[in-house]
Protein backbone atom coordinates (compact mmCIF):
# COMPACT_ATOMS: atom_id res chain seq x y z
CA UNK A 1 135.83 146.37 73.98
CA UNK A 2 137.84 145.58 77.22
CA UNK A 3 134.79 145.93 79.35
CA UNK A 4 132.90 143.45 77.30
CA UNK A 5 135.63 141.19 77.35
CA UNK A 6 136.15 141.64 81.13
CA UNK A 7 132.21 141.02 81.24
CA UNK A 8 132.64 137.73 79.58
CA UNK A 9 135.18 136.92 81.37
CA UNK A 10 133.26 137.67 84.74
CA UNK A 11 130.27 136.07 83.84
CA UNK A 12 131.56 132.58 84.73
CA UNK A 13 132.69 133.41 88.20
CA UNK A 14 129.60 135.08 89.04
CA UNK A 15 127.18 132.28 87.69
CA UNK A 16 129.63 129.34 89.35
CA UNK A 17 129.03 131.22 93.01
CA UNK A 18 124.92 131.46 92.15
CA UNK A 19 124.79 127.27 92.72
CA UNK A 20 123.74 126.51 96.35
CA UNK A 21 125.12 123.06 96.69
CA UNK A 22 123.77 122.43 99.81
CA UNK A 23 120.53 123.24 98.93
CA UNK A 24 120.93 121.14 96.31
CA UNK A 25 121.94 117.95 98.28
CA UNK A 26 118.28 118.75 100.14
CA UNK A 27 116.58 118.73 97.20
CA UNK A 28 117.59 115.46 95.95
CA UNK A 29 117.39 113.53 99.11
CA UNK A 30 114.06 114.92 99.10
CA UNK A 31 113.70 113.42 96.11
CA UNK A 32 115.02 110.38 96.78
CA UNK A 33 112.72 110.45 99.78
CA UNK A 34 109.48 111.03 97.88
CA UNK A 35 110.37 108.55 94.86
CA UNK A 36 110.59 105.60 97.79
CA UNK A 37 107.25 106.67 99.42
CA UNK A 38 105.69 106.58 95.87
CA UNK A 39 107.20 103.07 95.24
CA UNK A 40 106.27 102.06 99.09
CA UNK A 41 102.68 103.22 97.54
CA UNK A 42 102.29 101.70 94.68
CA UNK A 43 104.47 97.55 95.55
CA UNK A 44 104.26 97.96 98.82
CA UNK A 45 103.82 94.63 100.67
CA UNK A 46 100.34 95.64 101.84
CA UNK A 47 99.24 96.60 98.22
CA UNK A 48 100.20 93.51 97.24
CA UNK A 49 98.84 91.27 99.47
CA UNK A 50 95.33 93.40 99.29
CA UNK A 51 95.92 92.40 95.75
CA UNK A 52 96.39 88.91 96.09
CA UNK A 53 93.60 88.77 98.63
CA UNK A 54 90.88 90.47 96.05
CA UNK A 55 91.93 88.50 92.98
CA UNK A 56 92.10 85.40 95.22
CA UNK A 57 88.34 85.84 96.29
CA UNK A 58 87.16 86.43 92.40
CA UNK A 59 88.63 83.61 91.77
CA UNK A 60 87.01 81.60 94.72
CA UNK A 61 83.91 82.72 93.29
CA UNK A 62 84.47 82.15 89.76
CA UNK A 63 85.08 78.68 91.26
CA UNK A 64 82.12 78.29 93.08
CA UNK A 65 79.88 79.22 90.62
CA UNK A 66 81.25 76.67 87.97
CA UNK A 67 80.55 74.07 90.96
CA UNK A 68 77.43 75.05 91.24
CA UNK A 69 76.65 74.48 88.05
CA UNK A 70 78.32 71.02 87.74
CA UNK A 71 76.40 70.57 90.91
CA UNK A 72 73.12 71.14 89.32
CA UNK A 73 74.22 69.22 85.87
CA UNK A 74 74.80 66.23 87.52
CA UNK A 75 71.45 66.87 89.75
CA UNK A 76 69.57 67.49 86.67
CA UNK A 77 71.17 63.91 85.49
CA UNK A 78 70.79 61.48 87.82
CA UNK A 79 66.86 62.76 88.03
CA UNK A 80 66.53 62.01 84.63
CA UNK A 81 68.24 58.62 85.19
CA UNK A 82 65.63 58.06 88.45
CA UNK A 83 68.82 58.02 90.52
CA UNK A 84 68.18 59.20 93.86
CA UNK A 85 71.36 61.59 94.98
CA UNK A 86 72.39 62.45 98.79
CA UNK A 87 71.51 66.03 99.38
CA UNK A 88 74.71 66.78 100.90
CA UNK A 89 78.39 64.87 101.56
């Protein structure tokens, strides 16, 4: 009985010199480290602006192509009117 009481009460001093605290600190600024370079990754100014830039063309296009259209719609009308139109402005 007095050696599983002086086991028990052992056991915490053992298992409270088993933490490395400086290996610790490590490992979380490495973490710290790697959770910046995944958020420089993902909203990183230069995602962004690649971002901007691509959804900025498909919507140049998107653009165009309804002008187009208009364009030939109102082509389309003034021949039916006998409206001569300038070919370009």
């Amino acid at each position: 009985m007095k050696k599983l009481l002086s086991l028990l009460l052992c056991m915490p001093l053992i298992f409270s010199n088993c933490s490395n605290e400086e290996k610790e600190l490590e490992l979380q600024n490495k973490i710290n480290s790697l959770t910046q370079e995944l958020d420089e990754c993902e909203n990183g100014s230069e995602k962004i602006l690649a971002k901007i830039k691509i959804a900025n063309n498909n919507n140049n296009n998107c653009r165009l192509v309804v002008l187009q259209a208009l364009s030939i719609v109102i082509r389309n009308g003034m021949l039916i009117l006998g409206v001569s139109t300038p070919s370009s402005m």
